[in-house]
PDB file of N, CA and C in Angstrom:
ATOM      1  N   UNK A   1       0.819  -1.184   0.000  1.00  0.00           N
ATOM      2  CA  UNK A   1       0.000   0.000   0.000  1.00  0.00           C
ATOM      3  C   UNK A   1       0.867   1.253   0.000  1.00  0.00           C
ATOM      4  N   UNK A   2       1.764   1.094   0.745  1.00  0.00           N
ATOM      5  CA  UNK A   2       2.918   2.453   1.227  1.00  0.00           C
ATOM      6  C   UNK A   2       3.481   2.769  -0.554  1.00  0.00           C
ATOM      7  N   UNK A   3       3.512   1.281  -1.205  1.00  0.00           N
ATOM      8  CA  UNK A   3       4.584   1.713  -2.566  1.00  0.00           C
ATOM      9  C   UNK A   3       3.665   2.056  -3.242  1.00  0.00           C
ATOM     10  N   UNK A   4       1.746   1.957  -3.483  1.00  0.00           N
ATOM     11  CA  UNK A   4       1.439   2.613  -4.659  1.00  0.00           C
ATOM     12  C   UNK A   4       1.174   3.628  -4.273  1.00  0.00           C
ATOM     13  N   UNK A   5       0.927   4.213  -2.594  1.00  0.00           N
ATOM     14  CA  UNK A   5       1.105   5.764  -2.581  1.00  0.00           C
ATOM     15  C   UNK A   5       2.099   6.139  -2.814  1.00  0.00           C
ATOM     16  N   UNK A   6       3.229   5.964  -3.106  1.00  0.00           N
ATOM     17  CA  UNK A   6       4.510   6.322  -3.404  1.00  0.00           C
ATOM     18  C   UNK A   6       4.035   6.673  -5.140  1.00  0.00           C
ATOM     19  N   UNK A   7       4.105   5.329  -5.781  1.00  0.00           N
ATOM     20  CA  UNK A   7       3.644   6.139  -7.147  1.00  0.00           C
ATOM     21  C   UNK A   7       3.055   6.988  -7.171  1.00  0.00           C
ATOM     22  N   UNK A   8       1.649   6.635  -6.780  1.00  0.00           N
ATOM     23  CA  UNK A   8       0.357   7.908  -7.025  1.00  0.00           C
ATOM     24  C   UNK A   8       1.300   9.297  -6.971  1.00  0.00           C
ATOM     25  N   UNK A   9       1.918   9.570  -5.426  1.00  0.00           N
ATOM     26  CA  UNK A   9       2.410  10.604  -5.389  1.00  0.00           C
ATOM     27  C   UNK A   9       3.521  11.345  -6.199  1.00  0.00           C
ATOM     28  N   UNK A  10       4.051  10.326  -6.854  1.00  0.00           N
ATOM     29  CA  UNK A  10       5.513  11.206  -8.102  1.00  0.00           C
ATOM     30  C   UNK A  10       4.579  11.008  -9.226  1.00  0.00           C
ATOM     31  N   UNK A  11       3.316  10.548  -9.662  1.00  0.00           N
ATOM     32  CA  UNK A  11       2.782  10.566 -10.768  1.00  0.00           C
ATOM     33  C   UNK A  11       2.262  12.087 -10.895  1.00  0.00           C
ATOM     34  N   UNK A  12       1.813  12.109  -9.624  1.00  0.00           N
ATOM     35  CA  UNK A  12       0.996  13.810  -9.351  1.00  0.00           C
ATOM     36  C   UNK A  12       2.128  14.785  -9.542  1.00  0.00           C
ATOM     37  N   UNK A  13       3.092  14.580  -8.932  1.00  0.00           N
ATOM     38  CA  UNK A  13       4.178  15.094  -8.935  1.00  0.00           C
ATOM     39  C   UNK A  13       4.536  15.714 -10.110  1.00  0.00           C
ATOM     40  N   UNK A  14       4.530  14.677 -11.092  1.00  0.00           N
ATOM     41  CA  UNK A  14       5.580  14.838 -12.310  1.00  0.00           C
ATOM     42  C   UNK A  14       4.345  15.580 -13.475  1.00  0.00           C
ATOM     43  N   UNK A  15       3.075  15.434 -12.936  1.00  0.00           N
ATOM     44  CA  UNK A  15       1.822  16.274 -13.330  1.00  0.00           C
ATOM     45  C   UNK A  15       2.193  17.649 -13.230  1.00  0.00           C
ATOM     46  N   UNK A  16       2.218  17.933 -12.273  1.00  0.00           N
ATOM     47  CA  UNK A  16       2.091  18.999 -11.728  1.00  0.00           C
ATOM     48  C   UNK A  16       3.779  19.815 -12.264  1.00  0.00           C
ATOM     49  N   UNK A  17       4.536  19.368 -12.294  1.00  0.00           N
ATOM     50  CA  UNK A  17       5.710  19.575 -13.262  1.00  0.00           C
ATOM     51  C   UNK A  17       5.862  19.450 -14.119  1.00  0.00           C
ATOM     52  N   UNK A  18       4.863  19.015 -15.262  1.00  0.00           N
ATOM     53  CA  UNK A  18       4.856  19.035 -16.397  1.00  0.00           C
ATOM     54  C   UNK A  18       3.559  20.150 -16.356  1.00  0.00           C
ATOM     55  N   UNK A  19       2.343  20.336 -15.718  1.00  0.00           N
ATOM     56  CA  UNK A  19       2.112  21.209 -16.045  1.00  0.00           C
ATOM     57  C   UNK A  19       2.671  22.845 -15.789  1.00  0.00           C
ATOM     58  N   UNK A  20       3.149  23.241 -14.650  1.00  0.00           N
ATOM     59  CA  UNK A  20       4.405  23.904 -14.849  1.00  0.00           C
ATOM     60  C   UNK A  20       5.369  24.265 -16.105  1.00  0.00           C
ATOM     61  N   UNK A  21       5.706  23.650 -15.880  1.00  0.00           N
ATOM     62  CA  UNK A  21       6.795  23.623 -17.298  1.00  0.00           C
ATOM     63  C   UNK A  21       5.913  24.298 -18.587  1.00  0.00           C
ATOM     64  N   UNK A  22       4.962  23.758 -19.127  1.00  0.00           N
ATOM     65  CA  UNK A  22       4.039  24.198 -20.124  1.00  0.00           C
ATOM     66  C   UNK A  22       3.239  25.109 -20.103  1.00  0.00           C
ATOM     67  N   UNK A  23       3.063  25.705 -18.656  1.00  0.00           N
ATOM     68  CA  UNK A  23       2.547  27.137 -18.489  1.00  0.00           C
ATOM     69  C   UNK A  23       3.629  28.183 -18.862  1.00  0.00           C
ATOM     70  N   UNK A  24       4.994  27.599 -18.014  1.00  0.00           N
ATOM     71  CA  UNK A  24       6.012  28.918 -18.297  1.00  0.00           C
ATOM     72  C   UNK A  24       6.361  28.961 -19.704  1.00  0.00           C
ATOM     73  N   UNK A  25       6.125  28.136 -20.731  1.00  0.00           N
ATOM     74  CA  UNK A  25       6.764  28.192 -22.133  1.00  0.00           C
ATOM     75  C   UNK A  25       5.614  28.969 -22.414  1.00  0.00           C
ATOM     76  N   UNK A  26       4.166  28.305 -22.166  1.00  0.00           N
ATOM     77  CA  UNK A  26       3.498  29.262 -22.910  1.00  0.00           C
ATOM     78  C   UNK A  26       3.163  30.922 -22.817  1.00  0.00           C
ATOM     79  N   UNK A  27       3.588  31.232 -21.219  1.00  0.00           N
ATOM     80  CA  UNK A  27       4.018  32.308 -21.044  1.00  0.00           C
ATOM     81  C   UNK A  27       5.300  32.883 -22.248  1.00  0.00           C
ATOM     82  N   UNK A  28       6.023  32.374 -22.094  1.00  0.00           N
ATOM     83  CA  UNK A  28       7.438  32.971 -22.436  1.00  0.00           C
ATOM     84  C   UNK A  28       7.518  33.468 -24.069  1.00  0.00           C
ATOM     85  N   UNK A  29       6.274  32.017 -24.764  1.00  0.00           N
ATOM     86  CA  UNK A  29       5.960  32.556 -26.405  1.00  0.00           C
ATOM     87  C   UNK A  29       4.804  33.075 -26.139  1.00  0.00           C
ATOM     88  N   UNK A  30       3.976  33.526 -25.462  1.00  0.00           N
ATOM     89  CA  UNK A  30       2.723  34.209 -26.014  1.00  0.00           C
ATOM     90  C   UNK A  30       3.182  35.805 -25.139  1.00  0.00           C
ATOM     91  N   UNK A  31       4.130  35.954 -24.872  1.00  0.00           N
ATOM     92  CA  UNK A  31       4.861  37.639 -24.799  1.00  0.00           C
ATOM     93  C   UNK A  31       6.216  38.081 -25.491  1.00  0.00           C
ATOM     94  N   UNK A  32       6.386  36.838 -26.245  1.00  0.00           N
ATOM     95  CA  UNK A  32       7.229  37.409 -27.618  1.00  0.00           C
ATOM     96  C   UNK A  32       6.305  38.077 -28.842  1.00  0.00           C
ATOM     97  N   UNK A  33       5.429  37.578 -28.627  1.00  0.00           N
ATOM     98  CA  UNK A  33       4.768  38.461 -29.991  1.00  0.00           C
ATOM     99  C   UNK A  33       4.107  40.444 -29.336  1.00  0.00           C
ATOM    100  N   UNK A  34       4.250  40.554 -28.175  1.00  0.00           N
ATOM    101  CA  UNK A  34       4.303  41.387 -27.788  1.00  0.00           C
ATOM    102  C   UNK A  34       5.296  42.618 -28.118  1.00  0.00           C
ATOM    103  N   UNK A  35       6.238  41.808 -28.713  1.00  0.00           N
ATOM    104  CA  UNK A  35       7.699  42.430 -28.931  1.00  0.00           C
ATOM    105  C   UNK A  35       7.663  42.665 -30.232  1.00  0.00           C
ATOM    106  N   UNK A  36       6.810  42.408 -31.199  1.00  0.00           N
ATOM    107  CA  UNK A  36       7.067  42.089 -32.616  1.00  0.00           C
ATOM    108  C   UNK A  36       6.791  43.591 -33.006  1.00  0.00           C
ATOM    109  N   UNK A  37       7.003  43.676 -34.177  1.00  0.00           N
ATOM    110  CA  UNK A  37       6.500  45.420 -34.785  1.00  0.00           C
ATOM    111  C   UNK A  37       7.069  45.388 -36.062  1.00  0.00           C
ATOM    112  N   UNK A  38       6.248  46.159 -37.016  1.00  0.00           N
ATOM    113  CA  UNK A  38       6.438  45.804 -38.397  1.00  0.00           C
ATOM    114  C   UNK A  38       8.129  46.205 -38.501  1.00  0.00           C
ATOM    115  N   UNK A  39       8.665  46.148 -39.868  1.00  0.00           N
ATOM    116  CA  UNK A  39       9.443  46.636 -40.695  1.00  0.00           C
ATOM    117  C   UNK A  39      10.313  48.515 -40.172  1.00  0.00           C
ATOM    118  N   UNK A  40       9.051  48.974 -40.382  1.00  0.00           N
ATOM    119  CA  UNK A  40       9.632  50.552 -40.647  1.00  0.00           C
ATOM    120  C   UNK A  40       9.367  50.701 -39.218  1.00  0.00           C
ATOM    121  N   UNK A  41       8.559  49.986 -38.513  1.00  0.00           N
ATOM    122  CA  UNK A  41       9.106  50.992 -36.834  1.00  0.00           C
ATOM    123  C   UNK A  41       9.903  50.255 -36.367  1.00  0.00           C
ATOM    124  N   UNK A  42      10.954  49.603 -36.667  1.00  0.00           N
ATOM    125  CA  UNK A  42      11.951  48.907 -36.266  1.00  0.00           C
ATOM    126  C   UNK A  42      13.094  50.314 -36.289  1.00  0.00           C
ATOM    127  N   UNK A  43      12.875  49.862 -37.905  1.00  0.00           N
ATOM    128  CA  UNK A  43      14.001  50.768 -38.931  1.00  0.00           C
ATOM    129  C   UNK A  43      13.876  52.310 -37.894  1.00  0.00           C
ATOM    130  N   UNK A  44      12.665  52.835 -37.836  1.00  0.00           N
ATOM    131  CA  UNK A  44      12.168  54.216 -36.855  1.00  0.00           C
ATOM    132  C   UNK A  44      13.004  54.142 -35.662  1.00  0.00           C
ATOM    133  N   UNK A  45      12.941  52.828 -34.988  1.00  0.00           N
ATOM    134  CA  UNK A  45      13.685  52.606 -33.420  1.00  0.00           C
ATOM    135  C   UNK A  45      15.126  53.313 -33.651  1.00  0.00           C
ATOM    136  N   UNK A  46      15.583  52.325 -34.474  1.00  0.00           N
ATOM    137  CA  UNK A  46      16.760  51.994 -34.338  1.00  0.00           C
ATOM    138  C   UNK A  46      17.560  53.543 -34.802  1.00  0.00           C
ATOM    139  N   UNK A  47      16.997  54.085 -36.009  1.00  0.00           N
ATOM    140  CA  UNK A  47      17.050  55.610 -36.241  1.00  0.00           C
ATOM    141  C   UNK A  47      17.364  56.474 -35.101  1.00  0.00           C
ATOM    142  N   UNK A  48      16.355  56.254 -34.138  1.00  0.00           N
ATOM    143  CA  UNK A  48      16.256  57.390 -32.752  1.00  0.00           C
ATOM    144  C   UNK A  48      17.610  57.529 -31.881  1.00  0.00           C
ATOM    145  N   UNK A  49      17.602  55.665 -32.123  1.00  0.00           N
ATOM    146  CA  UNK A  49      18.612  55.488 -30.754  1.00  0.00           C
ATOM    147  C   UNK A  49      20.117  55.977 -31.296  1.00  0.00           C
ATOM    148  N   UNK A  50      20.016  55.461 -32.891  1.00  0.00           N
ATOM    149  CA  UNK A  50      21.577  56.471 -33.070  1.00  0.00           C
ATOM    150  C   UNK A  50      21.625  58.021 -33.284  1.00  0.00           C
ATOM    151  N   UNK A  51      20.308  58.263 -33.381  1.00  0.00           N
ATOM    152  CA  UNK A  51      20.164  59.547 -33.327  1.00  0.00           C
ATOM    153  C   UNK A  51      20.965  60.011 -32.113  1.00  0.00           C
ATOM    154  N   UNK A  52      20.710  59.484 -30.750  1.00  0.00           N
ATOM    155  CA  UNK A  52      20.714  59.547 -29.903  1.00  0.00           C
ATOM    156  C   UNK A  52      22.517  59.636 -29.360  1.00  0.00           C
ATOM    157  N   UNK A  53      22.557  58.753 -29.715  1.00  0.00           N
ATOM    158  CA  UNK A  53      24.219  58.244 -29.872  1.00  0.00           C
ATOM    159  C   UNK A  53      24.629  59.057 -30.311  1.00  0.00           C
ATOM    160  N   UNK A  54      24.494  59.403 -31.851  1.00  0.00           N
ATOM    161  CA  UNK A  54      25.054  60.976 -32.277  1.00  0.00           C
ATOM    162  C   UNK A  54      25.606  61.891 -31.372  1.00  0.00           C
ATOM    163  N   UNK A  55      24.658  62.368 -30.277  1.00  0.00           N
ATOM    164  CA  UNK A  55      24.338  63.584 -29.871  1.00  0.00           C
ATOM    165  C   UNK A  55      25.560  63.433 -29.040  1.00  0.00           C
ATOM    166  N   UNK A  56      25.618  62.152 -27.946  1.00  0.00           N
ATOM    167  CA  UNK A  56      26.058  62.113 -27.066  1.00  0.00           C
ATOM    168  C   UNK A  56      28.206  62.212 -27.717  1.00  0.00           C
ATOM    169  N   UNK A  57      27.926  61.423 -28.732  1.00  0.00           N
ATOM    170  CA  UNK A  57      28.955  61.013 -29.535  1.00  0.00           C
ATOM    171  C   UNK A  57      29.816  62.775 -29.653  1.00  0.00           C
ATOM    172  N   UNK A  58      28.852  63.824 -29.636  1.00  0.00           N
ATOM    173  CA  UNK A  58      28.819  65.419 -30.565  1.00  0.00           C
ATOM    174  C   UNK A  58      29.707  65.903 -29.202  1.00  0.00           C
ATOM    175  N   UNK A  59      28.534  65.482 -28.529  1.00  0.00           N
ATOM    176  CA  UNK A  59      29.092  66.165 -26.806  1.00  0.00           C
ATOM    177  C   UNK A  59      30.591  65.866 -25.990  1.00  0.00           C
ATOM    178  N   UNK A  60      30.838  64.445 -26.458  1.00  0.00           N
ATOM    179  CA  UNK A  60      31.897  64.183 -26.248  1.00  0.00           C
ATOM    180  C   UNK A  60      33.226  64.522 -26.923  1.00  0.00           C
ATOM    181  N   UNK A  61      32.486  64.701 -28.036  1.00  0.00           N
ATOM    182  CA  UNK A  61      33.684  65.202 -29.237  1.00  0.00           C
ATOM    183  C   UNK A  61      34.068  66.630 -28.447  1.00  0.00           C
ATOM    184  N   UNK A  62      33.037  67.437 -28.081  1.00  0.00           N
ATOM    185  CA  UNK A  62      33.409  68.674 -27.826  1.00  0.00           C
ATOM    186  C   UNK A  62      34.092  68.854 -26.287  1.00  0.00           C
ATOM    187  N   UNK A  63      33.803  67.870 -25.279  1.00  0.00           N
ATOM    188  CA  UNK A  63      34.583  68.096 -24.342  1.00  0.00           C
ATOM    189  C   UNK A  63      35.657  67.364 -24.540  1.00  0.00           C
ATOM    190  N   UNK A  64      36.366  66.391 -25.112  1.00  0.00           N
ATOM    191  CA  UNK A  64      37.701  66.039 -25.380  1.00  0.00           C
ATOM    192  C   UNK A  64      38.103  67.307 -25.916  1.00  0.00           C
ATOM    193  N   UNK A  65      37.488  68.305 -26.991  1.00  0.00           N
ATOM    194  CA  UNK A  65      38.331  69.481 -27.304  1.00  0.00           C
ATOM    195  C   UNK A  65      38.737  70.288 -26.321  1.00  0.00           C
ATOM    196  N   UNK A  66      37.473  70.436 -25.364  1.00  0.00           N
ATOM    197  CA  UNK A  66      38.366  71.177 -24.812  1.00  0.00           C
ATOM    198  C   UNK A  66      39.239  70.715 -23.905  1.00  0.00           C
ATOM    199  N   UNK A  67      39.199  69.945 -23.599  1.00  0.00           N
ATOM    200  CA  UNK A  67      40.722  69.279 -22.323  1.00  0.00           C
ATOM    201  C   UNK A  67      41.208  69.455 -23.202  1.00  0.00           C
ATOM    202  N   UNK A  68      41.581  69.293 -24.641  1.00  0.00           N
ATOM    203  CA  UNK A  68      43.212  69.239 -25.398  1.00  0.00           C
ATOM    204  C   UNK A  68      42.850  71.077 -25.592  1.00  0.00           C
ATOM    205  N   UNK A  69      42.426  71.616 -25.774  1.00  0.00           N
ATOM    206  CA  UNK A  69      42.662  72.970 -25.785  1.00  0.00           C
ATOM    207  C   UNK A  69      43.575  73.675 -24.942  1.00  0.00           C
ATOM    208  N   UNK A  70      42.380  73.313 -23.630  1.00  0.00           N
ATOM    209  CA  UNK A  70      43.488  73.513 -22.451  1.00  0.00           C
ATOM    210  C   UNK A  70      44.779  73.352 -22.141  1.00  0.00           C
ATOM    211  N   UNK A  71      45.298  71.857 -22.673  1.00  0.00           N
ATOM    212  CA  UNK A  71      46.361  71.322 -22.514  1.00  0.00           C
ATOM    213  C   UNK A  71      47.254  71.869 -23.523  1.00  0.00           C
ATOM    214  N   UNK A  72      46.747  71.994 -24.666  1.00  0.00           N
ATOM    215  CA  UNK A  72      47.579  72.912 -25.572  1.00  0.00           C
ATOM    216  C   UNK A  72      48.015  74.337 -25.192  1.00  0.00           C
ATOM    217  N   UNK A  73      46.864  75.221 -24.807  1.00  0.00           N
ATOM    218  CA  UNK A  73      47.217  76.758 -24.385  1.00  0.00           C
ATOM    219  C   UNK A  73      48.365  76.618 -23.480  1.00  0.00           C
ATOM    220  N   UNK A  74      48.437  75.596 -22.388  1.00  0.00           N
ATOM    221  CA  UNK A  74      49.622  75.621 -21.545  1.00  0.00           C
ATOM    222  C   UNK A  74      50.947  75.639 -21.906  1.00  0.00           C
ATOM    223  N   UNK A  75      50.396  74.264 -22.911  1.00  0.00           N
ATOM    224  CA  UNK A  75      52.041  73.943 -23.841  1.00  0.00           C
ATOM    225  C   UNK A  75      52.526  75.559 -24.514  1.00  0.00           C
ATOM    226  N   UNK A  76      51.657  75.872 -25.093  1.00  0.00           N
ATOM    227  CA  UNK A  76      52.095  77.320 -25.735  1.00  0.00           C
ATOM    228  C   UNK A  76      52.785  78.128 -25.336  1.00  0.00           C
ATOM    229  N   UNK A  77      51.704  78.704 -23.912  1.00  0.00           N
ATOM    230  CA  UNK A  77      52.246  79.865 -23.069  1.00  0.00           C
ATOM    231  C   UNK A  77      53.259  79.135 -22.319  1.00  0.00           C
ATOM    232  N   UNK A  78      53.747  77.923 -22.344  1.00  0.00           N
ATOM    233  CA  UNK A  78      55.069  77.626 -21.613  1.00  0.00           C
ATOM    234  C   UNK A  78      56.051  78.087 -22.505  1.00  0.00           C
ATOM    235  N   UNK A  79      56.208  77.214 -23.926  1.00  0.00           N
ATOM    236  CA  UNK A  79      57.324  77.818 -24.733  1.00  0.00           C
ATOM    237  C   UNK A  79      57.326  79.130 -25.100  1.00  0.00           C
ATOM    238  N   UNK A  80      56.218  79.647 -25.039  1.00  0.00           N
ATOM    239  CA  UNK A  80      56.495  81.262 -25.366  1.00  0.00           C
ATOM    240  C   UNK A  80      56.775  81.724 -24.355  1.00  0.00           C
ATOM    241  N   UNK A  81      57.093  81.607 -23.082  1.00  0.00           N
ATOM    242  CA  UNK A  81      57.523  82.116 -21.744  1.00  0.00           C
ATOM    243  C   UNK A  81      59.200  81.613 -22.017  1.00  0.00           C
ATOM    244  N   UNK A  82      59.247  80.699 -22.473  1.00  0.00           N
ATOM    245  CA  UNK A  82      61.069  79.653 -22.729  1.00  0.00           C
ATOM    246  C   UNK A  82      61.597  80.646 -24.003  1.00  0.00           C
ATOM    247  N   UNK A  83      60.915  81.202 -24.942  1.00  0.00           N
ATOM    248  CA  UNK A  83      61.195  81.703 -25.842  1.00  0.00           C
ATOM    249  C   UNK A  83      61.983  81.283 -26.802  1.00  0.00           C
ATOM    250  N   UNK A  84      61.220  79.633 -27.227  1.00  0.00           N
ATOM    251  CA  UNK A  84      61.456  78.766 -27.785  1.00  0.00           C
ATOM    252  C   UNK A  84      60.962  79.084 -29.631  1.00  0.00           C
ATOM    253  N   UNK A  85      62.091  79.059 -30.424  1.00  0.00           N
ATOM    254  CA  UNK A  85      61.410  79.644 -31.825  1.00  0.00           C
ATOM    255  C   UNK A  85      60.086  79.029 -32.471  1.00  0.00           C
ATOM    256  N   UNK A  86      59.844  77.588 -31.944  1.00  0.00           N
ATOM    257  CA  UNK A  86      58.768  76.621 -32.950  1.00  0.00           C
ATOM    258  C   UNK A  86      57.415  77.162 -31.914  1.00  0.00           C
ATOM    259  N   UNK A  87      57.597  78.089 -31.248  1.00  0.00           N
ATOM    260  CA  UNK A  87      56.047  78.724 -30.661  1.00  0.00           C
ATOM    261  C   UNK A  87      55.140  78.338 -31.743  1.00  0.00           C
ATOM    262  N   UNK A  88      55.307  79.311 -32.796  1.00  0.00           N
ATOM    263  CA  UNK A  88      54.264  79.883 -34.287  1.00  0.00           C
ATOM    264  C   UNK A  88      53.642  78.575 -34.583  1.00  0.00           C
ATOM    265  N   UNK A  89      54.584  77.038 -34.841  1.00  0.00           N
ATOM    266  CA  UNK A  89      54.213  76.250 -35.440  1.00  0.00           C
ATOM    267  C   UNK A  89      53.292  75.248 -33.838  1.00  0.00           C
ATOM    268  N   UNK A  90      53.840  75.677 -33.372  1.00  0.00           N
ATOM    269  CA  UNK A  90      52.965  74.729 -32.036  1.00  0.00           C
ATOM    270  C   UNK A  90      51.500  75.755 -31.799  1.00  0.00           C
ATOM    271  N   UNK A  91      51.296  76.356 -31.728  1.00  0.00           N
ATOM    272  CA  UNK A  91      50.175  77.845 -31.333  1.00  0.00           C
ATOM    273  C   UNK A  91      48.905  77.195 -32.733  1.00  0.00           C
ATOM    274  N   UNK A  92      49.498  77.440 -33.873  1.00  0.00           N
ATOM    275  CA  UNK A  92      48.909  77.049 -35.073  1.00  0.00           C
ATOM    276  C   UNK A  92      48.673  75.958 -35.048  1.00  0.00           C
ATOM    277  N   UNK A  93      49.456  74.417 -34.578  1.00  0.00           N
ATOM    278  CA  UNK A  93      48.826  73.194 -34.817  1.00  0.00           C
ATOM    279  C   UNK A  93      47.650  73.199 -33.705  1.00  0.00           C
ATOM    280  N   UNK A  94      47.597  73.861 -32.537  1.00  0.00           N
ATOM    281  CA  UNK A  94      46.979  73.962 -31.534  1.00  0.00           C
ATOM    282  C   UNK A  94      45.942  74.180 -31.602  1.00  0.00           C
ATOM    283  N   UNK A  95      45.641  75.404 -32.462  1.00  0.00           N
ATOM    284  CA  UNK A  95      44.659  76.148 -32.460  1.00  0.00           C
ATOM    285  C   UNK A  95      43.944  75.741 -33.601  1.00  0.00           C
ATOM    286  N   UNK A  96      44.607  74.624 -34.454  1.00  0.00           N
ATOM    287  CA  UNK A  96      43.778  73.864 -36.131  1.00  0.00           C
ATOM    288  C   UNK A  96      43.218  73.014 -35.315  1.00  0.00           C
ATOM    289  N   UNK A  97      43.761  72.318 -34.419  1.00  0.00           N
ATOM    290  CA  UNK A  97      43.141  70.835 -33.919  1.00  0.00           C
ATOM    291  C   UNK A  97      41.690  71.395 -33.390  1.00  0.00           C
ATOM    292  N   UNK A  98      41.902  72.439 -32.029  1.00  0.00           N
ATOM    293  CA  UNK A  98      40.526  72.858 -32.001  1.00  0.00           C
ATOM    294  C   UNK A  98      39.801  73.274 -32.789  1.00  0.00           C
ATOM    295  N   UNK A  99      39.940  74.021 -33.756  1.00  0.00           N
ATOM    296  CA  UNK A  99      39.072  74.364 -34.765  1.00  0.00           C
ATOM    297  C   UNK A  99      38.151  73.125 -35.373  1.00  0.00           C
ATOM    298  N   UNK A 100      39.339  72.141 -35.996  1.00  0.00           N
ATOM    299  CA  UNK A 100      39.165  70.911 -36.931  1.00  0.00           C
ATOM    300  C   UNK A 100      37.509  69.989 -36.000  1.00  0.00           C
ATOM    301  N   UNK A 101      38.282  69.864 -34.754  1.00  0.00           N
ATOM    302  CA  UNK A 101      36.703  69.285 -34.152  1.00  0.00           C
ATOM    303  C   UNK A 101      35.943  70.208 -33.772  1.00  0.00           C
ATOM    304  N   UNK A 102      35.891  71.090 -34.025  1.00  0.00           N
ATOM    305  CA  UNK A 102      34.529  71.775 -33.191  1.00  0.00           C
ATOM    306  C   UNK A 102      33.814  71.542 -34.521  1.00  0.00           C
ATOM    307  N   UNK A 103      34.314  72.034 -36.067  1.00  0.00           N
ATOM    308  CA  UNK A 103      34.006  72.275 -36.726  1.00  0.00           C
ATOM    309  C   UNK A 103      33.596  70.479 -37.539  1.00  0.00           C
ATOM    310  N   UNK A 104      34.397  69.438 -37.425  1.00  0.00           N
ATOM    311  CA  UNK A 104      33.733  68.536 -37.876  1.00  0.00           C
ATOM    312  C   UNK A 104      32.641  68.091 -36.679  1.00  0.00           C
ATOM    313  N   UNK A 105      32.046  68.207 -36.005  1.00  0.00           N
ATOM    314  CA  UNK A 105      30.975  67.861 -35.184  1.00  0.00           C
ATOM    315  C   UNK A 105      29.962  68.842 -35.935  1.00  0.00           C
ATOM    316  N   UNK A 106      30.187  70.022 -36.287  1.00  0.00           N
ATOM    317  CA  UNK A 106      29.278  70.978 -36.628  1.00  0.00           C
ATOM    318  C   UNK A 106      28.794  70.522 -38.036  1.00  0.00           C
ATOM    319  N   UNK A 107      29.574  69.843 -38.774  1.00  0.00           N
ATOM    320  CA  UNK A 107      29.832  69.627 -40.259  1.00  0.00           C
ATOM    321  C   UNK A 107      28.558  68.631 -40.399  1.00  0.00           C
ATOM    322  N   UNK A 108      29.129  67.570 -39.449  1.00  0.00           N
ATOM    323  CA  UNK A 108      28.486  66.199 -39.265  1.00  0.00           C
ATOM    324  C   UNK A 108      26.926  66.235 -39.435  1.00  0.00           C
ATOM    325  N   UNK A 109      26.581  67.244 -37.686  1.00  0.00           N
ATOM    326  CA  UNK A 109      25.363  67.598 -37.721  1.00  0.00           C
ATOM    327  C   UNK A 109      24.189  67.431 -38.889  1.00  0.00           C
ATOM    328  N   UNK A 110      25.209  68.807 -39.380  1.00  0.00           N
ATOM    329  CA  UNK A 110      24.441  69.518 -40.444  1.00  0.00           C
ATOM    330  C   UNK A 110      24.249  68.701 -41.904  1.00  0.00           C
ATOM    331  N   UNK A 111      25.308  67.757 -41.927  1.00  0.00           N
ATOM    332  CA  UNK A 111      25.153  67.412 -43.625  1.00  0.00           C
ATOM    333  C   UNK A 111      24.203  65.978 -43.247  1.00  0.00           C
ATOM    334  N   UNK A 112      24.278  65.350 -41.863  1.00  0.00           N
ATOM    335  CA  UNK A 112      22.963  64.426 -41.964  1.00  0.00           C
ATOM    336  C   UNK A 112      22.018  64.671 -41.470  1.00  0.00           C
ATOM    337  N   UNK A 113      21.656  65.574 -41.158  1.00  0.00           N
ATOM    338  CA  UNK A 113      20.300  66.500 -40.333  1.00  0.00           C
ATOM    339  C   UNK A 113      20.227  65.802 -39.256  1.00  0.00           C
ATOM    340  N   UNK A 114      21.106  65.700 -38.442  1.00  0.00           N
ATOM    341  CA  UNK A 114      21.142  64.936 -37.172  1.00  0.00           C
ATOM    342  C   UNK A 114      20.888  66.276 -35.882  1.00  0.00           C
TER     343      UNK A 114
END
């Protein structure tokens, strides 16, 4: 008697774990289609988020300029304090580099309407 309550009980058991099991799958596929979305609002998503990226991408561009700005003006006004002759050519590469990014971030912007 003790061993077919023993069955009965892992039969229920393995019921009850199999129905389990087949609830959570059917959970798990009937909220993937939740997720689905045509074609072009994908394409729309995915647009935003590098939109997005852009921006941050713009912002960063512009504060790396200026730490090297900074770091450049120093270099400058050091050798021009040393009264070192290649000032002209250090002052000028200095002052292209900042230019070069402010101005390709600005470029960027503008030629993809970002």
């Amino acid at each position: 008697m003790n061993n077919s309550s023993n069955n009965h009980k892992k039969q229920l058991l393995a019921k009850y774990w199999l129905l389990s099991i087949t609830l959570c799958v059917y959970n798990m596929l009937s909220s993937l289609s939740l997720f689905a979305q045509d074609g072009n609002a994908g394409i729309q998503e995915a647009t935003n988020k590098v939109k997005g990226y852009f921006d941050t991408g713009c912002d960063l561009m512009y504060a790396i300029g200026a730490v090297v700005g900074i770091i450049g003006a120093i270099k400058v006004f050091n050798k021009w304090n040393a009264g070192e002759p290649d000032t002209n050519k250090v002052a000028a590469a200095w002052f292209g580099s900042c230019i070069f990014l402010v101005v390709v971030a600005t470029v960027l912007k503008s030629f993809f309407g970002i």
